[in-house]
N, C-alpha and C. Protein backbone atom coordinates (compact mmCIF):
# COMPACT_ATOMS: atom_id res chain seq x y z
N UNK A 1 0.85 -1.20 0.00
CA UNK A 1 0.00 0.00 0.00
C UNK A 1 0.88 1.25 0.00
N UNK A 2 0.66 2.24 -1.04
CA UNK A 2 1.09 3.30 -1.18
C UNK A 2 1.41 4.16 0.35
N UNK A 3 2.32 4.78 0.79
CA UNK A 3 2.18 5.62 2.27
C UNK A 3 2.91 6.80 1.28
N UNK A 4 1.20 7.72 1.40
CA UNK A 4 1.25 9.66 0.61
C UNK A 4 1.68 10.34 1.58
N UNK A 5 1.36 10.15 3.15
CA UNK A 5 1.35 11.13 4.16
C UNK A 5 1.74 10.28 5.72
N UNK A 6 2.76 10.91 6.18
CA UNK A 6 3.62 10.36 7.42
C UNK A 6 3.41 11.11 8.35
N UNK A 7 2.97 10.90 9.83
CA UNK A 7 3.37 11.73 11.03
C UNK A 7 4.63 11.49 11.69
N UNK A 8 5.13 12.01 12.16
CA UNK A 8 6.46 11.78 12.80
C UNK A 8 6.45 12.99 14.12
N UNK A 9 6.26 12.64 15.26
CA UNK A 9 6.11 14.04 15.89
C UNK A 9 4.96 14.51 15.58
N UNK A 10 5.25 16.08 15.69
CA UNK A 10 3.64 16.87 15.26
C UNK A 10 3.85 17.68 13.94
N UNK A 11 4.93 16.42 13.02
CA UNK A 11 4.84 17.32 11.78
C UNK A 11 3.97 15.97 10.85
N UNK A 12 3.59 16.57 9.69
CA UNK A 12 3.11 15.64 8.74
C UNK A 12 3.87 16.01 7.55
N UNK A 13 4.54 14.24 6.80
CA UNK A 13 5.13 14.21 5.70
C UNK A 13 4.75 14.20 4.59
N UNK A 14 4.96 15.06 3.38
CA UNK A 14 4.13 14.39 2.38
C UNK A 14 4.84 13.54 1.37
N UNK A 15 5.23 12.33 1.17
CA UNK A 15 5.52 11.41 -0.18
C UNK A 15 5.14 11.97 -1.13
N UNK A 16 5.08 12.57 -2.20
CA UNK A 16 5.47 12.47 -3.41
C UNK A 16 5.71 11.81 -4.60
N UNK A 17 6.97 11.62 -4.42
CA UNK A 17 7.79 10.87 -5.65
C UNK A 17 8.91 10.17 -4.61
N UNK A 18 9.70 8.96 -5.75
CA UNK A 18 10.53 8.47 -5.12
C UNK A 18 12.03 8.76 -6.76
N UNK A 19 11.50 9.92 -7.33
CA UNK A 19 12.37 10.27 -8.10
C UNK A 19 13.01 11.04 -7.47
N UNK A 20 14.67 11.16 -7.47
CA UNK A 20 15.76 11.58 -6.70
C UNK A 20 16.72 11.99 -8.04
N UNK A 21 17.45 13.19 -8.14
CA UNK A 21 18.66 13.42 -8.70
C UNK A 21 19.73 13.05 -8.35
N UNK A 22 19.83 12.74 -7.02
CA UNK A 22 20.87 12.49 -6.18
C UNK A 22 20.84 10.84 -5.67
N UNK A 23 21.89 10.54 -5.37
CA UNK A 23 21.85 8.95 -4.91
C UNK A 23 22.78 9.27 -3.64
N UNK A 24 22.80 9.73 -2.61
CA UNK A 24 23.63 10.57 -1.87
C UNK A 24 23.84 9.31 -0.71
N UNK A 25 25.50 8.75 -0.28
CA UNK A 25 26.25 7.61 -0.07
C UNK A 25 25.19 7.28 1.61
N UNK A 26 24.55 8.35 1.91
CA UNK A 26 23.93 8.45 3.36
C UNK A 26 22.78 8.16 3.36
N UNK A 27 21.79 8.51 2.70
CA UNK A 27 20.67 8.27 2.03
C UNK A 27 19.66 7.59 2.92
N UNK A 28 18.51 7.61 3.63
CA UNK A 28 17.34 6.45 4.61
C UNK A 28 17.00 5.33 3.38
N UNK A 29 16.80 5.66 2.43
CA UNK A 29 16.09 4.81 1.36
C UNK A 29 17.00 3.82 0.89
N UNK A 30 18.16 4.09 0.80
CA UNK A 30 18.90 2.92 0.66
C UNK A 30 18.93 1.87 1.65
N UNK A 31 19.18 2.11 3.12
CA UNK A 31 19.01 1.48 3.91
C UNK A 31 17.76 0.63 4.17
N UNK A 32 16.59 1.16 3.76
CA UNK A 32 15.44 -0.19 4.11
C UNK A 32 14.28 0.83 3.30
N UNK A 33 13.15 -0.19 3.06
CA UNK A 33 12.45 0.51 2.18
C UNK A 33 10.79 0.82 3.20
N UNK A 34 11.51 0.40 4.70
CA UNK A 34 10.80 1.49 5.60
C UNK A 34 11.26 2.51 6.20
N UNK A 35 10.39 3.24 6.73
CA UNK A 35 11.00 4.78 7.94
C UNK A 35 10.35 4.90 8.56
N UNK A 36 10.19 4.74 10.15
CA UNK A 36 9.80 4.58 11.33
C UNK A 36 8.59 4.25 11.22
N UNK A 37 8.70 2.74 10.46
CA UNK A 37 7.19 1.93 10.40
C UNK A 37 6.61 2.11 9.43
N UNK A 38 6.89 2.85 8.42
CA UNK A 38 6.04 3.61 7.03
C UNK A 38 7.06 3.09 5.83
N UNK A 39 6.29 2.20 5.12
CA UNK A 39 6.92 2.06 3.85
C UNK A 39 6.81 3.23 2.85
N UNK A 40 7.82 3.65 2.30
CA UNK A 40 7.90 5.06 2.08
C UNK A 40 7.93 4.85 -0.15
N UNK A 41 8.18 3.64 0.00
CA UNK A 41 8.69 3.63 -1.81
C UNK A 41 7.24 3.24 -1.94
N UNK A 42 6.81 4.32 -3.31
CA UNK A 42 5.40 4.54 -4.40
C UNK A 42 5.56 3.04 -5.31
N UNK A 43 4.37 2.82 -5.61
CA UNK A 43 3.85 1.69 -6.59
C UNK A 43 3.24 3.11 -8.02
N UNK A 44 2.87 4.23 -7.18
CA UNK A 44 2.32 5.29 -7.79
C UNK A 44 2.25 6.52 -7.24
N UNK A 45 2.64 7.63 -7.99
CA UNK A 45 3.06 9.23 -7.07
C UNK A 45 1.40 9.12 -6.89
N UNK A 46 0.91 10.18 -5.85
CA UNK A 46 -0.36 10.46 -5.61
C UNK A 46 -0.96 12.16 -5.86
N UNK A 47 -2.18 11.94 -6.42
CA UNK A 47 -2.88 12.79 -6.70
C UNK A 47 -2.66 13.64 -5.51
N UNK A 48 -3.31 15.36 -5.99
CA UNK A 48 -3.60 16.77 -5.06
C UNK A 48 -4.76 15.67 -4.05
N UNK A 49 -5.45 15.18 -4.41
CA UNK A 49 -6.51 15.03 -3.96
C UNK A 49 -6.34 13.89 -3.10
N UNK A 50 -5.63 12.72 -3.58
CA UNK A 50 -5.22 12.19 -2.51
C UNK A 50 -4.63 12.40 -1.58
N UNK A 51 -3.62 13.40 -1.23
CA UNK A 51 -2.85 13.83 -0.61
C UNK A 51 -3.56 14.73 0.57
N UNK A 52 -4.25 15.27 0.14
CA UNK A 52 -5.23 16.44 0.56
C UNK A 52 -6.18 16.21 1.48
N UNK A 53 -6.76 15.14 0.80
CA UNK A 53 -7.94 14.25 1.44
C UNK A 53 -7.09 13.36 3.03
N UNK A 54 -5.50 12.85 2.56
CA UNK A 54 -5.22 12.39 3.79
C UNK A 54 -4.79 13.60 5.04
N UNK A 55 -4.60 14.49 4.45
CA UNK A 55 -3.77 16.23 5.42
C UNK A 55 -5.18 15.97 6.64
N UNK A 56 -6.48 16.25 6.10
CA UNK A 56 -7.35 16.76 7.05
C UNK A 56 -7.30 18.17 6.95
N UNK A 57 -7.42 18.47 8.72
CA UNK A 57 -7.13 19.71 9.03
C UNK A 57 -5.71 20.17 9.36
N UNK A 58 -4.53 21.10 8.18
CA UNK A 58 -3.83 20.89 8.36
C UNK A 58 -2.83 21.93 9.62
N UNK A 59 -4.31 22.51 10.34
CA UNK A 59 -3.92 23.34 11.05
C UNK A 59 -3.32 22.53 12.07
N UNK A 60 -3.98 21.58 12.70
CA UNK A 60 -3.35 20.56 13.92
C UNK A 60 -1.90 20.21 13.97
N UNK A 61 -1.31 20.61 12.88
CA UNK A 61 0.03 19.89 12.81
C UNK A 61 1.24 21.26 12.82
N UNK A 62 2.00 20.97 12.96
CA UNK A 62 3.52 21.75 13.14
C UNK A 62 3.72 22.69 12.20
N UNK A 63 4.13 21.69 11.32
CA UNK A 63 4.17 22.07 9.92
C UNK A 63 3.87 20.98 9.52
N UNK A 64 3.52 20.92 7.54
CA UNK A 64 3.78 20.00 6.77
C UNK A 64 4.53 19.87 5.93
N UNK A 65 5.56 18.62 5.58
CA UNK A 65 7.17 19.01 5.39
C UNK A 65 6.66 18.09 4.08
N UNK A 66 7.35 18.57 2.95
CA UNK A 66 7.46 17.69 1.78
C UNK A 66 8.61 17.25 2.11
N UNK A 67 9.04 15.72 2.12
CA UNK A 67 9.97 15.15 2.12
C UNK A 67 9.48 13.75 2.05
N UNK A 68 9.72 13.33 1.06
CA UNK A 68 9.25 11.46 1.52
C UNK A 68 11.13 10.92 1.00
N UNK A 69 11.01 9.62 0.08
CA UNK A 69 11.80 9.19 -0.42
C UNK A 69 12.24 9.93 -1.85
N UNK A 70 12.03 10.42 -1.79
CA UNK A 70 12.59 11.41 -3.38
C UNK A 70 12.21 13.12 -3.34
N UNK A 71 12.66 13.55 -4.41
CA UNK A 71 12.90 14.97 -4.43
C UNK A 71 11.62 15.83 -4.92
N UNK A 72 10.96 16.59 -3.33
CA UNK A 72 9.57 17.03 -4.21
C UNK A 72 9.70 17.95 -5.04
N UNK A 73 10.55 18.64 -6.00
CA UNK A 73 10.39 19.86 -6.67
C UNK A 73 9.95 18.88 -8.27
N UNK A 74 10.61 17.20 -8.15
CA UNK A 74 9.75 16.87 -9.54
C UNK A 74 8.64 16.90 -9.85
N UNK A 75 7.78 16.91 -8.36
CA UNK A 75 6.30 17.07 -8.76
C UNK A 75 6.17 18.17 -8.21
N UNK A 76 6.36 19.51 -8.82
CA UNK A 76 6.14 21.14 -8.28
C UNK A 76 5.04 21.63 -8.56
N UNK A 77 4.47 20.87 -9.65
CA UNK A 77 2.81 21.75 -9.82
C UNK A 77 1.91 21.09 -8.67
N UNK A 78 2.43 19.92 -8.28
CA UNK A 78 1.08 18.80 -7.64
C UNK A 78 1.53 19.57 -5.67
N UNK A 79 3.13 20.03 -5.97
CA UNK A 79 3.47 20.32 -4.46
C UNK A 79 2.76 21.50 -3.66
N UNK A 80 3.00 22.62 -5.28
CA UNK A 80 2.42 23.90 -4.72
C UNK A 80 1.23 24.31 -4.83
N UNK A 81 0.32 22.92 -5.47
CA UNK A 81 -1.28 23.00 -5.08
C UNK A 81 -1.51 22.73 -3.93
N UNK A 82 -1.46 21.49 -3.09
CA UNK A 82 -1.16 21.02 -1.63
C UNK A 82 -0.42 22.00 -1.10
N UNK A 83 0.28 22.86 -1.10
CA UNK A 83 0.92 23.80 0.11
C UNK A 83 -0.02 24.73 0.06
N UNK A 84 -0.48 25.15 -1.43
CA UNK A 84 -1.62 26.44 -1.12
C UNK A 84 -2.52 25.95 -0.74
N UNK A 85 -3.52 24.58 -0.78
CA UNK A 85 -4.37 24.35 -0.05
C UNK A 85 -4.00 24.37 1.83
N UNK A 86 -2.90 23.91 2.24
CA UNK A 86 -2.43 24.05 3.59
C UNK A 86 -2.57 25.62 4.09
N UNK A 87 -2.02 26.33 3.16
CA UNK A 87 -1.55 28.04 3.87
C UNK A 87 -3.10 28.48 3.76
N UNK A 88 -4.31 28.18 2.86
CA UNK A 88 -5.47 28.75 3.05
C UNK A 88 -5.83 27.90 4.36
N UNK A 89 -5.54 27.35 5.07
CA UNK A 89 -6.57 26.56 6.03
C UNK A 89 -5.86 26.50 6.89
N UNK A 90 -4.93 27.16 7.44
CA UNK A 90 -3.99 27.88 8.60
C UNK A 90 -3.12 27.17 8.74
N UNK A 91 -2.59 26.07 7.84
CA UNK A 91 -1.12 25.61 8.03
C UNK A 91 0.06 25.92 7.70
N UNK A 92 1.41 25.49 8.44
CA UNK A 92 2.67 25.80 7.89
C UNK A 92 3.55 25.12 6.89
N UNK A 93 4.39 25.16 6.16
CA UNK A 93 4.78 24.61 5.20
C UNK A 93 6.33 24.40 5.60
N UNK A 94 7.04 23.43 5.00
CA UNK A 94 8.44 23.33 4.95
C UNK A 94 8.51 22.36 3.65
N UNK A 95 9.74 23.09 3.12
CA UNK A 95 10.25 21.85 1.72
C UNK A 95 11.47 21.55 1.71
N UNK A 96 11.73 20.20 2.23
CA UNK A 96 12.96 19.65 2.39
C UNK A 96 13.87 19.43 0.71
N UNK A 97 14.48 19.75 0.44
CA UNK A 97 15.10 19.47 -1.09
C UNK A 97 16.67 19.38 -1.15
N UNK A 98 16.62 19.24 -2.14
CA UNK A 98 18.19 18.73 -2.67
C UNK A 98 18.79 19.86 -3.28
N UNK A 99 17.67 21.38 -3.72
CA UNK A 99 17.95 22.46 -3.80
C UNK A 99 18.27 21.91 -5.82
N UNK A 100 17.97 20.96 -5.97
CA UNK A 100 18.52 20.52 -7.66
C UNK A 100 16.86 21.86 -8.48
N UNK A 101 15.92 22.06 -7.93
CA UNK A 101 14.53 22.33 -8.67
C UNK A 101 15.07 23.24 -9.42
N UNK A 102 15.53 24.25 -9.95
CA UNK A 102 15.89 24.73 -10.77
C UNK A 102 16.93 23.87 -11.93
N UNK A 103 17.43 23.07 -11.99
CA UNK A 103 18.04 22.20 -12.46
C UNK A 103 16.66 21.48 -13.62
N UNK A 104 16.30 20.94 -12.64
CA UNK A 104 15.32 19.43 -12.84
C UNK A 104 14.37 20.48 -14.09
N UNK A 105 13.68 21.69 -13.89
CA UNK A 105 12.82 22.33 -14.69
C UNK A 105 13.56 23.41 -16.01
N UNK A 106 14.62 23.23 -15.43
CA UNK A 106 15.63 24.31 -16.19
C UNK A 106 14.79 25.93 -16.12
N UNK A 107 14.63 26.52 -15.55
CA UNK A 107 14.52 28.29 -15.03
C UNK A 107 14.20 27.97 -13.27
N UNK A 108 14.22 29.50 -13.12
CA UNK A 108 14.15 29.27 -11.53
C UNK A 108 12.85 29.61 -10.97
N UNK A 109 12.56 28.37 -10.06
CA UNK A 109 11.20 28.32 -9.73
C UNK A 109 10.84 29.15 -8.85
N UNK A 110 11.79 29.08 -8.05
CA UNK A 110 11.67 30.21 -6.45
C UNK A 110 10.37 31.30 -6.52
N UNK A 111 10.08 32.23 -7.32
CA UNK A 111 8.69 32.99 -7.33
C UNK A 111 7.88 31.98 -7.06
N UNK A 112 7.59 30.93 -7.27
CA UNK A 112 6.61 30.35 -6.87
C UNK A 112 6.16 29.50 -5.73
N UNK A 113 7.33 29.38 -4.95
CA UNK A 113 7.47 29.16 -3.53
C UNK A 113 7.31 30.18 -2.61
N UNK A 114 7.30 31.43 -2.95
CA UNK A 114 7.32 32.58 -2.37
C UNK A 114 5.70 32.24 -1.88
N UNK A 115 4.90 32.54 -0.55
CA UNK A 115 3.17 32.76 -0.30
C UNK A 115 3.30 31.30 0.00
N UNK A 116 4.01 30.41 -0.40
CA UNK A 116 3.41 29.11 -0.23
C UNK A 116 4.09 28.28 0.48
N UNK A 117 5.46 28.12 0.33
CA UNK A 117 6.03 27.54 0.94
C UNK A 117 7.24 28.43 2.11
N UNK A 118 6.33 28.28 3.67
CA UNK A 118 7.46 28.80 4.78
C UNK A 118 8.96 28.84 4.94
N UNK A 119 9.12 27.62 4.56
CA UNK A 119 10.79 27.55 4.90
C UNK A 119 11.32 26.51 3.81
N UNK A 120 12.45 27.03 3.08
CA UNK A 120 13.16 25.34 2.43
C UNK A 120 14.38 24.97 2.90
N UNK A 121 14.29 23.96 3.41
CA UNK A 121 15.44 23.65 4.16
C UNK A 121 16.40 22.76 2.38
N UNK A 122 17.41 23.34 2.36
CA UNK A 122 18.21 22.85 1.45
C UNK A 122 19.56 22.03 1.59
N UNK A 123 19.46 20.85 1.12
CA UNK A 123 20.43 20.05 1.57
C UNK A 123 21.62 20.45 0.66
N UNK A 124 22.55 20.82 1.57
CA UNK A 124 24.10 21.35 1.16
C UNK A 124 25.35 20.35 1.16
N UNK A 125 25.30 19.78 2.53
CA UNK A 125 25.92 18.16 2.68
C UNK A 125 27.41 18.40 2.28
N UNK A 126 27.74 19.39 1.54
CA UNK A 126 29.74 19.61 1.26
C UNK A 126 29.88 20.60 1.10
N UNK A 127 31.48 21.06 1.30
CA UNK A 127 31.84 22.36 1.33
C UNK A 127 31.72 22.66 -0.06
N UNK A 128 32.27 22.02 -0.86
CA UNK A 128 32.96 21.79 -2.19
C UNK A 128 32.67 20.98 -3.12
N UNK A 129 32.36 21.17 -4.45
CA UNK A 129 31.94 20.50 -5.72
C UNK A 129 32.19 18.95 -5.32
N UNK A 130 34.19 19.10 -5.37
CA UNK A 130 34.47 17.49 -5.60
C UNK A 130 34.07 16.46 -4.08
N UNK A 131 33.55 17.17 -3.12
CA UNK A 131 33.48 16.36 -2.20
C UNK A 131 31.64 15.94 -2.58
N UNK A 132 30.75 17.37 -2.79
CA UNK A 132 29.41 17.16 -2.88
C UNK A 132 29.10 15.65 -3.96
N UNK A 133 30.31 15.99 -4.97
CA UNK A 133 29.82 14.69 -6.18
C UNK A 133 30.12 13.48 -5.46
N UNK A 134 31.25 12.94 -5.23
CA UNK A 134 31.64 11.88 -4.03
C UNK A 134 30.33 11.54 -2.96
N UNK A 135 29.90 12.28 -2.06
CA UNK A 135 29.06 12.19 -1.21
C UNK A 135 28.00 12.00 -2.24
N UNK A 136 27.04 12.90 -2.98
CA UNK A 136 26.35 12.79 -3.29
C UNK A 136 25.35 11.90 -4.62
N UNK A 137 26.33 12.26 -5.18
CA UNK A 137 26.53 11.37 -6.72
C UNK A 137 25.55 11.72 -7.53
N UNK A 138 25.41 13.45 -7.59
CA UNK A 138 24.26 13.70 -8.63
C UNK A 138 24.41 13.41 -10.07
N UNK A 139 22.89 13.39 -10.60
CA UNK A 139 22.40 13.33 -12.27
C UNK A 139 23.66 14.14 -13.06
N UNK A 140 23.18 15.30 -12.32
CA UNK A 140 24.43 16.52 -12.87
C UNK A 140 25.66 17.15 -12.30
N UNK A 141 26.12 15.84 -12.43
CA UNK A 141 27.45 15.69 -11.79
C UNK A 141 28.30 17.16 -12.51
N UNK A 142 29.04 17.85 -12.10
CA UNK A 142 29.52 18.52 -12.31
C UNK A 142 28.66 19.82 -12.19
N UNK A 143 27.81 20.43 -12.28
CA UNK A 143 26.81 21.54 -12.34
C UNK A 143 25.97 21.38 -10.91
N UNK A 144 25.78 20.66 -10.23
CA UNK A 144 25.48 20.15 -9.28
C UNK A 144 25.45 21.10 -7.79
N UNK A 145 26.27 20.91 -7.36
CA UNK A 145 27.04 21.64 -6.24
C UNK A 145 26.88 23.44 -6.77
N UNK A 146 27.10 23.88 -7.63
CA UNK A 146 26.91 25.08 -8.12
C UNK A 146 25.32 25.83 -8.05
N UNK A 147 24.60 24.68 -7.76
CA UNK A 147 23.43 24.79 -8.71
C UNK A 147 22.64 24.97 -7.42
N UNK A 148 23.06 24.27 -6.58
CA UNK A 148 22.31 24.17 -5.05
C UNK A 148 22.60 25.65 -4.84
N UNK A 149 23.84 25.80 -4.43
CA UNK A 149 23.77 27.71 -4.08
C UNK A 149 23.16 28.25 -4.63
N UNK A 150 23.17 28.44 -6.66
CA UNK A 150 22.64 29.36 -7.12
C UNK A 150 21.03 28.80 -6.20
N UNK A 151 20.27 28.38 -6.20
CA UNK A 151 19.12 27.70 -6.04
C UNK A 151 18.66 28.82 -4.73
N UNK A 152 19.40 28.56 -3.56
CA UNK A 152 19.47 29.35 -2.32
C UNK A 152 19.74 31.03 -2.38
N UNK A 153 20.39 31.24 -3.21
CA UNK A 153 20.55 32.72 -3.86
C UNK A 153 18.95 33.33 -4.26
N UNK A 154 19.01 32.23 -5.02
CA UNK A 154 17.89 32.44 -5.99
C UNK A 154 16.18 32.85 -4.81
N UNK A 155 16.13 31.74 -3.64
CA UNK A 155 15.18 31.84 -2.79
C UNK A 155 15.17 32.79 -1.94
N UNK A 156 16.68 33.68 -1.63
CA UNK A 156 16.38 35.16 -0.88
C UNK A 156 16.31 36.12 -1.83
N UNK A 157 16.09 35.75 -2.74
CA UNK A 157 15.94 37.05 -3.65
C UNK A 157 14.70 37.11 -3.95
N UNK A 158 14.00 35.80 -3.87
CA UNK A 158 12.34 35.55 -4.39
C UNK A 158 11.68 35.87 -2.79
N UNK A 159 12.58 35.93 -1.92
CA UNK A 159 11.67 36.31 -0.57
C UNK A 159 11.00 35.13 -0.05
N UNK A 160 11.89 34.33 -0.16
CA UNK A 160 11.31 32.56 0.45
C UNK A 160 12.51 32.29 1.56
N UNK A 161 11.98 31.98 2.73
CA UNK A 161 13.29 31.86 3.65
C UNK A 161 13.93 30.34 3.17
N UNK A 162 14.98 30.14 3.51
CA UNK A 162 15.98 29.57 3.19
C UNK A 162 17.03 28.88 4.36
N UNK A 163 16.94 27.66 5.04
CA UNK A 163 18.43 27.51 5.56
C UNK A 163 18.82 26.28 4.23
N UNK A 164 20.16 26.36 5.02
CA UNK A 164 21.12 24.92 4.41
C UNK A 164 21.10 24.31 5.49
N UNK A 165 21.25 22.98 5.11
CA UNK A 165 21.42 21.71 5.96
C UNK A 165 22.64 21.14 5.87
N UNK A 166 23.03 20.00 6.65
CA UNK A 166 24.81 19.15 6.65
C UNK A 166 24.14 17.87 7.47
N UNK A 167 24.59 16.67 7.22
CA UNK A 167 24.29 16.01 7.99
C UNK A 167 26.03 15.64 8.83
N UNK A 168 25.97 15.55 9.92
CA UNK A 168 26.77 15.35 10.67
C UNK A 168 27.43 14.54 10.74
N UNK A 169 27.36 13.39 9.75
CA UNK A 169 28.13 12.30 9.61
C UNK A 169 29.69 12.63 8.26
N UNK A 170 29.16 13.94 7.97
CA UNK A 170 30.69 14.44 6.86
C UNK A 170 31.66 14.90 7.59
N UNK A 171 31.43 15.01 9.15
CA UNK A 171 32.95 14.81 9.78
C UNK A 171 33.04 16.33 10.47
N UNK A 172 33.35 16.64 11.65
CA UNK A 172 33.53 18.30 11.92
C UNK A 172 34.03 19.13 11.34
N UNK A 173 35.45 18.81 10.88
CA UNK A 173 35.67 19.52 9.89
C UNK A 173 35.07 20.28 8.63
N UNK A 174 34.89 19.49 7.86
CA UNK A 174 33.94 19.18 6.57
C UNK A 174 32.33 20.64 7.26
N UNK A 175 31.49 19.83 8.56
CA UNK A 175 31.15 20.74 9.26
C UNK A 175 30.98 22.27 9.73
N UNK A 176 32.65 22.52 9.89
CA UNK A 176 32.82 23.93 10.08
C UNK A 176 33.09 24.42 8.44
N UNK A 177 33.69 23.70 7.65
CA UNK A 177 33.49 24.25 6.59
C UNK A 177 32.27 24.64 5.90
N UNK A 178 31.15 23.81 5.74
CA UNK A 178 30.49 24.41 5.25
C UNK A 178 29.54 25.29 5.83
N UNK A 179 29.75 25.57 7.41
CA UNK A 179 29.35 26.54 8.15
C UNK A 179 30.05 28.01 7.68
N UNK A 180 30.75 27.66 7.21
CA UNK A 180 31.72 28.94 6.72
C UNK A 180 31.17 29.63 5.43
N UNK A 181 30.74 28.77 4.38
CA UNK A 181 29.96 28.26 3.33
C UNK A 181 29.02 29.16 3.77
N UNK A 182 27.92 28.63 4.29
CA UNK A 182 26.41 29.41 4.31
C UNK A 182 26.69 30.79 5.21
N UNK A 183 27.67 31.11 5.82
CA UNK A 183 27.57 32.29 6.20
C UNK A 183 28.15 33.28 5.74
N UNK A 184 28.82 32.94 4.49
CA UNK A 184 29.51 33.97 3.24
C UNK A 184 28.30 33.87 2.54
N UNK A 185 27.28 33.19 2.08
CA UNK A 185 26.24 32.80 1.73
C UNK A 185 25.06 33.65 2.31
N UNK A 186 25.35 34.02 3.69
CA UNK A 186 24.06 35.10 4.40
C UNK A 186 22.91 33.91 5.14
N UNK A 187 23.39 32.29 4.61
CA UNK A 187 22.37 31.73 5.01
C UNK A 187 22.35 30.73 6.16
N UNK A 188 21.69 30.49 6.85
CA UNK A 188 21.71 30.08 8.23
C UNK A 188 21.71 28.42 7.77
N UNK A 189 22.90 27.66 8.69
CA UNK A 189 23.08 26.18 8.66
C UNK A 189 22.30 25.71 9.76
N UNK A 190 21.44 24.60 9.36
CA UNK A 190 21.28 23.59 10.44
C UNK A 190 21.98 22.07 9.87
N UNK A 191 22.47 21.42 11.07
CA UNK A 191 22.91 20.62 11.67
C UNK A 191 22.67 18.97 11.60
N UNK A 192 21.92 18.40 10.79
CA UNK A 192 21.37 17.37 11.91
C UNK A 192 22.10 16.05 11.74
N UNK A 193 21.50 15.24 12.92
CA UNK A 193 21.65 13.78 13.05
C UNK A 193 21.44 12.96 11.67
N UNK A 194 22.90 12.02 11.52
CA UNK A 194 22.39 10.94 10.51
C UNK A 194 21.34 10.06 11.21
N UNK A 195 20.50 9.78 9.84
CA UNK A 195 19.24 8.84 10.55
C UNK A 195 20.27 7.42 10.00
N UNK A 196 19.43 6.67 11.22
CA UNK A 196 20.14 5.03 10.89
C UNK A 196 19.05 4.70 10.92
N UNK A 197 18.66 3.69 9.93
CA UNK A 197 17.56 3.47 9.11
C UNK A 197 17.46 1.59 9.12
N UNK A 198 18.90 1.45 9.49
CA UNK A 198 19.07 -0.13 9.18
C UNK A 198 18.11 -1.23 10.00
């Protein structure tokens, strides 16, 4: 059975797609094709309406975070119908990404996250091109790493808040570097825990 929508805490997830640009060496989905009890890999992406129909009221919740097993900016028309249905009915929004959506559509989407989507947390994960490709192992290997900043550039200029993310398993170093990174950048790093998934 398809799982469109995850609680975790008092946020709700939304699945999507399990299309990814990235195959990144850390990855939950590689590790098992559940996440805390929720089989997370599609037989089929899901309709506005399915999705919608599972939210409820999406005021009860934290926020609602697009993030399942793949990258929601592939499905951006189906994302930013579901977020504007959330922000009319008093909910908050977050979009977890790989920061590739300008890539994946070729122009920059950011105006249209602006009203709809609260916060995008953008996964940054390296200081540097040749470490991001290594770690990450994007589609567009080489343009890649470039593309995430421009991406984050691109979202304070469209008036969409913005942090970067690192997961903590690239080492302190690596760490303070790309803390160094987002704050020549103007943009605020969070931190987090690798999930162990095994």
């Amino acid at each position: 059975m398809n799982t469109f929508t995850y609680q975790i805490g008092n946020n709700l997830y939304i699945n999507l797609t399990n299309r990814c640009s990235n195959r990144c060496t850390f990855c939950v989905r590689d590790q098992s094709a559940q996440y805390e009890g929720y089989s997370l890999w599609l037989d089929s992406e899901p309709s506005v309406e399915d999705v919608v129909k599972e939210i409820g009221d999406p005021a009860q919740y934290e926020e609602i975070v697009f993030c399942g097993y793949g990258e929601p900016t592939y499905r951006l028309d189906t994302m930013l119908c579901i977020a504007s249905h959330v922000k009319r009915r008093g909910g908050k929004t977050r979009l977890n990404t790989n920061g590739h959506g300008n890539l994946i559509h070729g122009r920059d989407i950011t105006p249209q996250l602006a009203g709809v989507i609260d916060l995008v947390n953008i996964s940054l994960n390296a200081p540097d091109k040749m470490m991001y490709d290594r770690l990450c192992r994007p589609v567009y290997r080489d343009v890649a790493f470039d593309s995430v900043l421009f991406f984050a550039r691109d979202c304070k200029k469209s008036g969409v808040c913005c942090r970067f993310s690192v997961v903590d398993c690239i080492g302190k170093e690596c760490v303070e570097k790309c803390k160094e990174l987002a704050d020549r950048e103007g943009i605020p790093l969070y931190v987090r825990e690798m999930i162990n998934n095994g």
